[in-house]
C-alpha atoms as a PDB file:
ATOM      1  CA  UNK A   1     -38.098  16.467 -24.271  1.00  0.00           C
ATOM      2  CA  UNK A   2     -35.943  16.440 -27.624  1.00  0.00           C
ATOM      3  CA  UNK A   3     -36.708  19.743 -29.710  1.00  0.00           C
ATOM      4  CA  UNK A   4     -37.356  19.240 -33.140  1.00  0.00           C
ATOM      5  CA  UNK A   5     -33.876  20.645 -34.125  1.00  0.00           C
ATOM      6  CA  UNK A   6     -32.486  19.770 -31.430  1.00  0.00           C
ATOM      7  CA  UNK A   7     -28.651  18.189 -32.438  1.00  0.00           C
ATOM      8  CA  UNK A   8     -28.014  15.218 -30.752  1.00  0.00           C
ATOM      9  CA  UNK A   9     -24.778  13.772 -29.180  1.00  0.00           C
ATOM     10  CA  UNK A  10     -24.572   9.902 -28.106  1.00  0.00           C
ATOM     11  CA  UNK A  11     -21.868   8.889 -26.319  1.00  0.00           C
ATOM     12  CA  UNK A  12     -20.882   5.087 -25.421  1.00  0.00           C
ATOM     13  CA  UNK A  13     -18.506   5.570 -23.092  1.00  0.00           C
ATOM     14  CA  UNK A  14     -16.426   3.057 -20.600  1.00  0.00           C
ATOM     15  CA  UNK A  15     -13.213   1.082 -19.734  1.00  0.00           C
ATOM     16  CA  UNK A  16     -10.610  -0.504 -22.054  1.00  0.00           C
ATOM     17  CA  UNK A  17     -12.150  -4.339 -21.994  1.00  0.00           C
ATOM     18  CA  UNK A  18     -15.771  -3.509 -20.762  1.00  0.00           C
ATOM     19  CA  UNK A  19     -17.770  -4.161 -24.224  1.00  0.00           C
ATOM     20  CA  UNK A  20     -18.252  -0.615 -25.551  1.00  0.00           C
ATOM     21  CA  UNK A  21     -18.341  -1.889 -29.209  1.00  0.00           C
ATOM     22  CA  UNK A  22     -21.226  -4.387 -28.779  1.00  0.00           C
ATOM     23  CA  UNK A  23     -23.103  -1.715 -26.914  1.00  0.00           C
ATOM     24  CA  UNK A  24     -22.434   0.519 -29.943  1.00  0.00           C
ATOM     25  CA  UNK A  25     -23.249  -2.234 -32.765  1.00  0.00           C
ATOM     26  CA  UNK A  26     -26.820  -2.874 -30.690  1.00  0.00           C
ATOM     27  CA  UNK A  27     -26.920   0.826 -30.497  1.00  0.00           C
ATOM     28  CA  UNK A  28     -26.380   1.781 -34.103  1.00  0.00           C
ATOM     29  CA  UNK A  29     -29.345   0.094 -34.820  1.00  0.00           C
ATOM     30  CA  UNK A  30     -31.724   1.911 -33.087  1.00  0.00           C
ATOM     31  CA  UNK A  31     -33.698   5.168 -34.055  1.00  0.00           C
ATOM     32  CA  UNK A  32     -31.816   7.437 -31.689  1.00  0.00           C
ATOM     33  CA  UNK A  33     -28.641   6.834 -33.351  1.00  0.00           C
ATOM     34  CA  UNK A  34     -29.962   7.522 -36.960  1.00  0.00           C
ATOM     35  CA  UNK A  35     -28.756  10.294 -39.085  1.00  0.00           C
ATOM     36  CA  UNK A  36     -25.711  10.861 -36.304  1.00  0.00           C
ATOM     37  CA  UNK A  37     -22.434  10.614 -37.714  1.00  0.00           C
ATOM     38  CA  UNK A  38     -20.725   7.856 -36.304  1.00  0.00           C
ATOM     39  CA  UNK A  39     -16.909   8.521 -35.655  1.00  0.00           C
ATOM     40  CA  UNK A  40     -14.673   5.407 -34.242  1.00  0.00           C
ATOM     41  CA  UNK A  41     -10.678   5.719 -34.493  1.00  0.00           C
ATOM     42  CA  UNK A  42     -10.299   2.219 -35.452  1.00  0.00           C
ATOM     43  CA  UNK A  43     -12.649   2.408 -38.344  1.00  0.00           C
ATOM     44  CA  UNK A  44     -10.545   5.828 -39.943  1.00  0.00           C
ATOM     45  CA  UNK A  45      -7.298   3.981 -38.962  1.00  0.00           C
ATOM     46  CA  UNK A  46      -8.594   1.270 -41.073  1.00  0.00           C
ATOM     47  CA  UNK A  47     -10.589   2.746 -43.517  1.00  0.00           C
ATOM     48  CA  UNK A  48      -8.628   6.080 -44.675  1.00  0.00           C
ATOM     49  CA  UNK A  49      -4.755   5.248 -43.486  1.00  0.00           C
ATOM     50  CA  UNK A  50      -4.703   1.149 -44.089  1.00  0.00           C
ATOM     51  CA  UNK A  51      -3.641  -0.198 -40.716  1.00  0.00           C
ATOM     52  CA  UNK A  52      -5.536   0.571 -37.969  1.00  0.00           C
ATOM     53  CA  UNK A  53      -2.285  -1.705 -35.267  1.00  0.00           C
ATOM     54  CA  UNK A  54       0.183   0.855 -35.845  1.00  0.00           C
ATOM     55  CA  UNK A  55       0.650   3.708 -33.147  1.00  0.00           C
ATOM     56  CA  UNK A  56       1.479   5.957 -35.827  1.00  0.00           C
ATOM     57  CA  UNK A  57      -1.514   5.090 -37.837  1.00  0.00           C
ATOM     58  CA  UNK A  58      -3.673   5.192 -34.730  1.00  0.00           C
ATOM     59  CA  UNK A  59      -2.409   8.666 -33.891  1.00  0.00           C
ATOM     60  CA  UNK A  60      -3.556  10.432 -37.120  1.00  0.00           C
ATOM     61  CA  UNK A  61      -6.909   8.775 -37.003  1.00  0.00           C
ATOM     62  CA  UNK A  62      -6.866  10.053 -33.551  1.00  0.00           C
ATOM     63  CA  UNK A  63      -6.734  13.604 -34.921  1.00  0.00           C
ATOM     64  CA  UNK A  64      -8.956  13.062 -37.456  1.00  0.00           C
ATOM     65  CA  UNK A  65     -11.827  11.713 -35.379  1.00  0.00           C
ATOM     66  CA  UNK A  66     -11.381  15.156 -33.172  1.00  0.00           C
ATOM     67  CA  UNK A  67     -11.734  17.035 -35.359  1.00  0.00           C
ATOM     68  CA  UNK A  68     -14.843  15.429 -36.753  1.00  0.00           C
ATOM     69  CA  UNK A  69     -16.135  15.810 -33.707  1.00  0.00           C
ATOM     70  CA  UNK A  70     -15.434  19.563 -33.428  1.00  0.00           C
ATOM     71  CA  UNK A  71     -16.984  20.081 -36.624  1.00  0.00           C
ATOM     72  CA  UNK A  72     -20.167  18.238 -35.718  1.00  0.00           C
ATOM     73  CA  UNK A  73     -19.947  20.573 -32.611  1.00  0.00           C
ATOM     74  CA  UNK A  74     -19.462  23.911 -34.345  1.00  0.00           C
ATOM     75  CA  UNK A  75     -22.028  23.198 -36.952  1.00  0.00           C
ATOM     76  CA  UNK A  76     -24.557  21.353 -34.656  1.00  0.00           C
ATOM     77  CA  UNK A  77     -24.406  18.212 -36.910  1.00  0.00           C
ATOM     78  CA  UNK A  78     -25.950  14.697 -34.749  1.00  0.00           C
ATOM     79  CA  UNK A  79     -22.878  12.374 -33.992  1.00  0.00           C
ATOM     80  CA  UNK A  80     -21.914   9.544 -32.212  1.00  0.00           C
ATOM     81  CA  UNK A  81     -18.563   8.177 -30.744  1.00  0.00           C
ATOM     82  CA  UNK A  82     -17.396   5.512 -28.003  1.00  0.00           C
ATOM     83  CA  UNK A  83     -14.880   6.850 -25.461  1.00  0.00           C
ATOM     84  CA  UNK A  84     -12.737   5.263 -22.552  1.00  0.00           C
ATOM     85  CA  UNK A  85     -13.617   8.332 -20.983  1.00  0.00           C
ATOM     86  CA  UNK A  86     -10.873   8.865 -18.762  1.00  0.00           C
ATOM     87  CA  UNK A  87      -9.436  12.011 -20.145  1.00  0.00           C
ATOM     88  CA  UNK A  88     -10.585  15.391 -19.358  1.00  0.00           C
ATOM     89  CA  UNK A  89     -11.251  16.280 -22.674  1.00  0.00           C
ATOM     90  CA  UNK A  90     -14.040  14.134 -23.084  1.00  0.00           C
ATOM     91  CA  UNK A  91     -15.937  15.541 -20.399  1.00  0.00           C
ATOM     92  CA  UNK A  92     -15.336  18.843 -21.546  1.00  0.00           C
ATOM     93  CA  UNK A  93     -16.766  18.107 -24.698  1.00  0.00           C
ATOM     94  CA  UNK A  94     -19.799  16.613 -23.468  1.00  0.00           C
ATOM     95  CA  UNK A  95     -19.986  19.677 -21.210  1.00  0.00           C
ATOM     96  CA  UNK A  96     -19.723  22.239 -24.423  1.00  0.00           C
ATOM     97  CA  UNK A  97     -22.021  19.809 -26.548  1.00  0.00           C
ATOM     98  CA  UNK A  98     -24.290  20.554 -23.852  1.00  0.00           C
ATOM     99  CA  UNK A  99     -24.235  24.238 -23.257  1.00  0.00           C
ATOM    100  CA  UNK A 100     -24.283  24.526 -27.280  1.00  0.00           C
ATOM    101  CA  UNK A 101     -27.857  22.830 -27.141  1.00  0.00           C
ATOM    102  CA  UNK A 102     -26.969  19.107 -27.981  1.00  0.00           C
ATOM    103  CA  UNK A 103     -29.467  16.627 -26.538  1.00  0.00           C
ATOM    104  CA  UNK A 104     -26.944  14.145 -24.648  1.00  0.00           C
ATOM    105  CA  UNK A 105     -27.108  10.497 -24.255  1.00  0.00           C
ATOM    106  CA  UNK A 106     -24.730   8.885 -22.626  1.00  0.00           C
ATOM    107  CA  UNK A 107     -24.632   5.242 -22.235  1.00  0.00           C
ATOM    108  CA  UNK A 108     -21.763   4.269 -19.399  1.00  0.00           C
ATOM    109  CA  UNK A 109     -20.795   0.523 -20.064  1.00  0.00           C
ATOM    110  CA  UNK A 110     -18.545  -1.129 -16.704  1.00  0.00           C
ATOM    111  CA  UNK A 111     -17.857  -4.303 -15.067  1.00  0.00           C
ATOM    112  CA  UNK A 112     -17.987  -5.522 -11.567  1.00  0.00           C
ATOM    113  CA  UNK A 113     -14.089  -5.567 -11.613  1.00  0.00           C
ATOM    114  CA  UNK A 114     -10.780  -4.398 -13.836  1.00  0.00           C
ATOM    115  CA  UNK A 115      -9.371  -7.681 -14.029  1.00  0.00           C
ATOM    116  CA  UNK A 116     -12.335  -8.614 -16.359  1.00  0.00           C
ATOM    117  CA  UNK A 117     -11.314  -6.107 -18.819  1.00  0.00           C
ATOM    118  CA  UNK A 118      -7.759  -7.181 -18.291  1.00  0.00           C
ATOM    119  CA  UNK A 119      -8.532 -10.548 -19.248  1.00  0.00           C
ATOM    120  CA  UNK A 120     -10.677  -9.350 -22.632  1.00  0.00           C
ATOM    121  CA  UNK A 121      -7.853  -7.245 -23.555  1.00  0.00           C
ATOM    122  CA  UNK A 122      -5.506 -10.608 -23.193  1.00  0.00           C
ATOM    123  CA  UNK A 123      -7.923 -12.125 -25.544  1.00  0.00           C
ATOM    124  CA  UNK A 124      -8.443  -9.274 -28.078  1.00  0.00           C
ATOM    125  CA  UNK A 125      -4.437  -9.141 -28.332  1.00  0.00           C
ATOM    126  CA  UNK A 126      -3.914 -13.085 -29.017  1.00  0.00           C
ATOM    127  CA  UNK A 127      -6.736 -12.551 -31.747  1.00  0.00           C
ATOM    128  CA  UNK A 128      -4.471  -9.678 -33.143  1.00  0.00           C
ATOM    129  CA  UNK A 129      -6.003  -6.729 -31.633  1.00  0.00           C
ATOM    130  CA  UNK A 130      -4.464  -4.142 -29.772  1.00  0.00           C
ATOM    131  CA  UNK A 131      -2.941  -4.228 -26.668  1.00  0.00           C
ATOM    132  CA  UNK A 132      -3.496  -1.798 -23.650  1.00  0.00           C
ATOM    133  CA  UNK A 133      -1.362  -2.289 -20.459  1.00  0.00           C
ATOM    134  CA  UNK A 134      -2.707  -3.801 -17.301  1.00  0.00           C
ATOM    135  CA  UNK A 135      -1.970  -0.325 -15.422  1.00  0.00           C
ATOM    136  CA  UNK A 136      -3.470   1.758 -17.606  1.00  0.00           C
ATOM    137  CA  UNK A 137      -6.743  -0.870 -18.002  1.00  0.00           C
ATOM    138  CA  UNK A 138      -7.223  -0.501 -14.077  1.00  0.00           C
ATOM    139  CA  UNK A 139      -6.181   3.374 -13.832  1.00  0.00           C
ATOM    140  CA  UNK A 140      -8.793   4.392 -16.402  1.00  0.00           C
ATOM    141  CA  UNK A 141     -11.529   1.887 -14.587  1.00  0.00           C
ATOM    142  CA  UNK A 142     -12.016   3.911 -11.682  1.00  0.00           C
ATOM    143  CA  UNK A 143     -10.960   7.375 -13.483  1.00  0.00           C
ATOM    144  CA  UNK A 144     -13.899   6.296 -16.585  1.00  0.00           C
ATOM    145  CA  UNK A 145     -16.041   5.527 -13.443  1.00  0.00           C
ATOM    146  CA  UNK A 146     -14.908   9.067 -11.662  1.00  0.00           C
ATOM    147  CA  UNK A 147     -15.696  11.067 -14.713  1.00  0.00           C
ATOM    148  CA  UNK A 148     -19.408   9.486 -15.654  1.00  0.00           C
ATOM    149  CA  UNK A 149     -20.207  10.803 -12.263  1.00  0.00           C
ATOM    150  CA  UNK A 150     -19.286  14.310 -13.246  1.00  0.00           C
ATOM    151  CA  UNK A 151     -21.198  14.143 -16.112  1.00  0.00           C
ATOM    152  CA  UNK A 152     -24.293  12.757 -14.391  1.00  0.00           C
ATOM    153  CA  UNK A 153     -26.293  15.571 -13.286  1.00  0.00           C
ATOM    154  CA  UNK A 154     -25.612  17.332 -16.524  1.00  0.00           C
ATOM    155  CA  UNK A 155     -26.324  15.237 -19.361  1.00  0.00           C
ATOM    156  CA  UNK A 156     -29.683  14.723 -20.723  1.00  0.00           C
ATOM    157  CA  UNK A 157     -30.387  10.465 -20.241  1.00  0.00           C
ATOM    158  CA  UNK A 158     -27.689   8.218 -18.787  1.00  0.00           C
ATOM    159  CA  UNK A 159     -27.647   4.668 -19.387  1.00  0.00           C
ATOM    160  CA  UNK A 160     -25.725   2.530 -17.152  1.00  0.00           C
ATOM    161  CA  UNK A 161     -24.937  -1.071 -18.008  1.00  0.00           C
ATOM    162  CA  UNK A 162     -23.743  -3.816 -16.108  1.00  0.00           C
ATOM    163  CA  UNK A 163     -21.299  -6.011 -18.810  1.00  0.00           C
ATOM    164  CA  UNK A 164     -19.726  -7.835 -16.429  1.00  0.00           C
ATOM    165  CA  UNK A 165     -20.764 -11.345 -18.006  1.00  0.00           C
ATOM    166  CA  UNK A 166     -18.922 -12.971 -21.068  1.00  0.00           C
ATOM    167  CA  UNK A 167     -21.422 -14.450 -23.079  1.00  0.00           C
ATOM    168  CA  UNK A 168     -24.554 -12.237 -22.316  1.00  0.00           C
ATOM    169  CA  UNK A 169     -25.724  -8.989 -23.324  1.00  0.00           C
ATOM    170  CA  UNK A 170     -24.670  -6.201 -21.032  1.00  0.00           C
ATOM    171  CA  UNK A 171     -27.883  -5.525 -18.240  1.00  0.00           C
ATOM    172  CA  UNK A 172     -29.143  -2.060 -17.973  1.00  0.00           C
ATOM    173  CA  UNK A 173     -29.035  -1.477 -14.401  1.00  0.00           C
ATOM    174  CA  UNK A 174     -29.881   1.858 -14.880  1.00  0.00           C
ATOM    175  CA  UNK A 175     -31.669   4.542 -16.349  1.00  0.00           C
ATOM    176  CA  UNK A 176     -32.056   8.462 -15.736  1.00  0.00           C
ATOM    177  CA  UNK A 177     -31.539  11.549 -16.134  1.00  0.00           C
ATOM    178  CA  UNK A 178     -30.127  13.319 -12.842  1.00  0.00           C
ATOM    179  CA  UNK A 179     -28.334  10.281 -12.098  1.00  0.00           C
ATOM    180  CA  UNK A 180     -25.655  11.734  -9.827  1.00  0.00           C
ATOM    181  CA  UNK A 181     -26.658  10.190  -6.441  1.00  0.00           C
ATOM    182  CA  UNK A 182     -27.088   6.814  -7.895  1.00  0.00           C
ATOM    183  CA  UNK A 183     -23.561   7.291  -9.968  1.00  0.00           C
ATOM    184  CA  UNK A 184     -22.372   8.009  -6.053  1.00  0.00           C
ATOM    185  CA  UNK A 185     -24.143   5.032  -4.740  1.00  0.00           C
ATOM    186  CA  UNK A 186     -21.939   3.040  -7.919  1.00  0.00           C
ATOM    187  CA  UNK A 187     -18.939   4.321  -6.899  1.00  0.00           C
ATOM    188  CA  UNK A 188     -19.396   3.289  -2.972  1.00  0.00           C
ATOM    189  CA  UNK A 189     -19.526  -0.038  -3.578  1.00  0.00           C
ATOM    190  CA  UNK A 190     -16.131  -0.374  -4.125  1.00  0.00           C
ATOM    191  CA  UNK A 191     -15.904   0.406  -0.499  1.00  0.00           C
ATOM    192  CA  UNK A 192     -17.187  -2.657   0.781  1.00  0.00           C
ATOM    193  CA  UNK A 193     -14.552  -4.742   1.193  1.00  0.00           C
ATOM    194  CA  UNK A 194     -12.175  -2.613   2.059  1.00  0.00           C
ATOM    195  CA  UNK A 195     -14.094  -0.347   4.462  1.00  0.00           C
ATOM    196  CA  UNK A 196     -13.074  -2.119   7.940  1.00  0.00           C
ATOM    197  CA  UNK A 197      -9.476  -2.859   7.210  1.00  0.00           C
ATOM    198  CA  UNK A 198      -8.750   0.964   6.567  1.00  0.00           C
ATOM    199  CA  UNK A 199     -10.856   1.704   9.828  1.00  0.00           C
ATOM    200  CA  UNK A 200      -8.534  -1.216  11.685  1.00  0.00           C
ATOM    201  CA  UNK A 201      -5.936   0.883  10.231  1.00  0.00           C
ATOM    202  CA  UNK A 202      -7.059   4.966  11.792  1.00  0.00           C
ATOM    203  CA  UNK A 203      -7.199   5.645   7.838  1.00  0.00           C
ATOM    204  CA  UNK A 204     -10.712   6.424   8.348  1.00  0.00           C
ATOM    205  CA  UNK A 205     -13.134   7.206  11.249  1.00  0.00           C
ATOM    206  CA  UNK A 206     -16.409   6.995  12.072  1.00  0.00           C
ATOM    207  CA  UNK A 207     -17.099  10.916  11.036  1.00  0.00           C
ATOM    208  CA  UNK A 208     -15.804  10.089   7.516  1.00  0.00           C
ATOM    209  CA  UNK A 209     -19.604   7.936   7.347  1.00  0.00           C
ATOM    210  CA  UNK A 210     -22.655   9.672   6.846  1.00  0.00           C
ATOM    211  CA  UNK A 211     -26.213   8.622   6.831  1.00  0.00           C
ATOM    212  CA  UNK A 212     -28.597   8.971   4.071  1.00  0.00           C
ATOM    213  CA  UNK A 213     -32.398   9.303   3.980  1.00  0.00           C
ATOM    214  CA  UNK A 214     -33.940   5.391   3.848  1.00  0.00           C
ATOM    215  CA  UNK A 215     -30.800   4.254   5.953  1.00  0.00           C
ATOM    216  CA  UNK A 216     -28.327   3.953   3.813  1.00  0.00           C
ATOM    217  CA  UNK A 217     -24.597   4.780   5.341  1.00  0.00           C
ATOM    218  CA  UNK A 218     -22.075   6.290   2.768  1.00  0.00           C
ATOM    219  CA  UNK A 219     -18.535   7.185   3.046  1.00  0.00           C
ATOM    220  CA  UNK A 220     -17.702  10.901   2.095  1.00  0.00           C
ATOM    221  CA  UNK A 221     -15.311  12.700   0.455  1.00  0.00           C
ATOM    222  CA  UNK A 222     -12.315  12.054   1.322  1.00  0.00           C
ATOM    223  CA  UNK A 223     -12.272   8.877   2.453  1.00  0.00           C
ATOM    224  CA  UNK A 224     -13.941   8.016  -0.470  1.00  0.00           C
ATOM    225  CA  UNK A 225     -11.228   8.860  -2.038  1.00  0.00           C
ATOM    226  CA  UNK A 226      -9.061   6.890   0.281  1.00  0.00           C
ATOM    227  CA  UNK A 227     -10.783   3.794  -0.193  1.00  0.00           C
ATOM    228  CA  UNK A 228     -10.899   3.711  -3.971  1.00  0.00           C
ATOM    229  CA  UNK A 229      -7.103   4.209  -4.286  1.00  0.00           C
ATOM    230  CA  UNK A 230      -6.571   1.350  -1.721  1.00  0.00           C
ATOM    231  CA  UNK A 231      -8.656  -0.654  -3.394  1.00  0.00           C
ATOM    232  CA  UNK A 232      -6.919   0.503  -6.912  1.00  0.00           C
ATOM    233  CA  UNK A 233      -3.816  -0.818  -5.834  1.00  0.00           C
ATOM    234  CA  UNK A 234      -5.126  -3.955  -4.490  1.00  0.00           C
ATOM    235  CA  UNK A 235      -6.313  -4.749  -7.548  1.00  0.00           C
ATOM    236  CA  UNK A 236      -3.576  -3.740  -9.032  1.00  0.00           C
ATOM    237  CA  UNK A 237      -1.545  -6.436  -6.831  1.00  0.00           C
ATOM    238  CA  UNK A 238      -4.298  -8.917  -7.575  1.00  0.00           C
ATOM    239  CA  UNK A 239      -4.131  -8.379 -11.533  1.00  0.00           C
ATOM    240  CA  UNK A 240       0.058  -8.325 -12.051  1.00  0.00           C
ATOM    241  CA  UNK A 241      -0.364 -11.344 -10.161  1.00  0.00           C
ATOM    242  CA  UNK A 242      -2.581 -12.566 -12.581  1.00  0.00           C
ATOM    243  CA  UNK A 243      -1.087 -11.891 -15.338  1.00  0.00           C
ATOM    244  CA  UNK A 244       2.640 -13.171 -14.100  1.00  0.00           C
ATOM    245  CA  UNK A 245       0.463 -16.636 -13.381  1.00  0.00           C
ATOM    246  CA  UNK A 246      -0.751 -16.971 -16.934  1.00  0.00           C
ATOM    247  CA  UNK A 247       2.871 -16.054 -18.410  1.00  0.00           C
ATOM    248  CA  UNK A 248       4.548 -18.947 -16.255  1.00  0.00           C
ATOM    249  CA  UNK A 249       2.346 -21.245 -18.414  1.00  0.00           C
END
């Protein structure tokens, strides 16, 4: 339940290439993002400094859009922002927004795979956007991914979408507000296909499985972890080689 005064903080968050702007433009739209002050880097760069492609230009907008968001923060003023959300900083802030009484949306935008995003980037950079390099696109993938699960349990209504699709509006796939288990259940499906190869391999064991109520079988901790980085790199592998393919053209 929102209080009356109750600030609010909405947060589109999500990897480089996974759609966060259209999310936003639908989102801006709607009642719950009225009378929030709406703070986007590219629109200062633009808008206040002239040039919103240069890194030096994209720097100081940087700045400024922090510390518009710290002011919103210290004066409990609604706001709004879009994140790749694979810093710590961000989830700090959504952490102090919410101990300082902010009612927090976040709305968590992914695809099914990095080398989707890679491929928008591609496109947004022969259009004359800017670029973001293939590493970092996959890195922040699984860390935006890692860090939406850490703000699960604490934020007030997540909103998960599914933009995997070029074309279509992103699918909500889900909606809640503990969401933690089914951020975990997210997570584990990158484990699918890699699962048996790393247990072929003595990387994992039959211990590192355990099973939940309703039957469902989960990797934990660890080899969690072990699986995601394996499958990190693979796609890694699988992207480069992507990208070396379309150069050779």
């Amino acid at each position: 339940m929102i209080l009356a005064e109750q600030p609010r903080l909405l947060l589109v968050a999500g990897p480089n290439g996974a759609g966060k702007t259209t999310v936003t433009e639908r989102g801006l739209a709607h009642e719950w993002f009225a009378g929030c002050e709406y703070i986007n880097p590219d629109l200062i760069a633009r808008d206040e400094f002239g040039d919103w492609n240069s890194a030096t230009t994209v720097l100081q907008a940087a700045n400024v859009a922090q510390e518009r968001r710290e002011r919103c923060l210290a004066e409990g003023h609604n706001l709004a922002f879009e994140s790749v959300f694979s810093a710590p900083d961000k989830v700090d802030f959504v952490r102090r927004a919410q101990a300082a009484g902010f009612f927090t949306r976040v709305f968590f935008v992914a695809t099914a795979d990095p080398s989707i995003n890679a491929a928008r980037v591609a496109r947004r950079v022969m259009q004359g956007g800017h670029d973001v390099p293939i590493q970092k696109i996959i890195t922040r993938h699984f860390r935006s991914i890692a860090n939406c699960s850490l703000v699960a349990r604490e934020v007030d209504r997540l909103y998960l979408y599914d933009n995997s699709v070029d074309g279509e509006q992103a699918k909500l796939v889900l909606r809640a507000a503990l969401a933690l288990d089914l951020m975990e259940e997210f997570r584990a499906i990158f484990a699918d296909r890699l699962a048996l190869t790393l247990i072929n391999r003595g990387q994992i064991g039959p211990n590192d499985f355990a099973e939940r109520e309703g039957g469902a079988v989960l990797l934990e901790g660890n080899a969690r972890r072990t699986v995601v980085v394996a499958y990190q790199e693979r796609k890694q592998e699988e992207v480069m080689h992507l990208s070396c393919s379309a150069a050779s053209f």
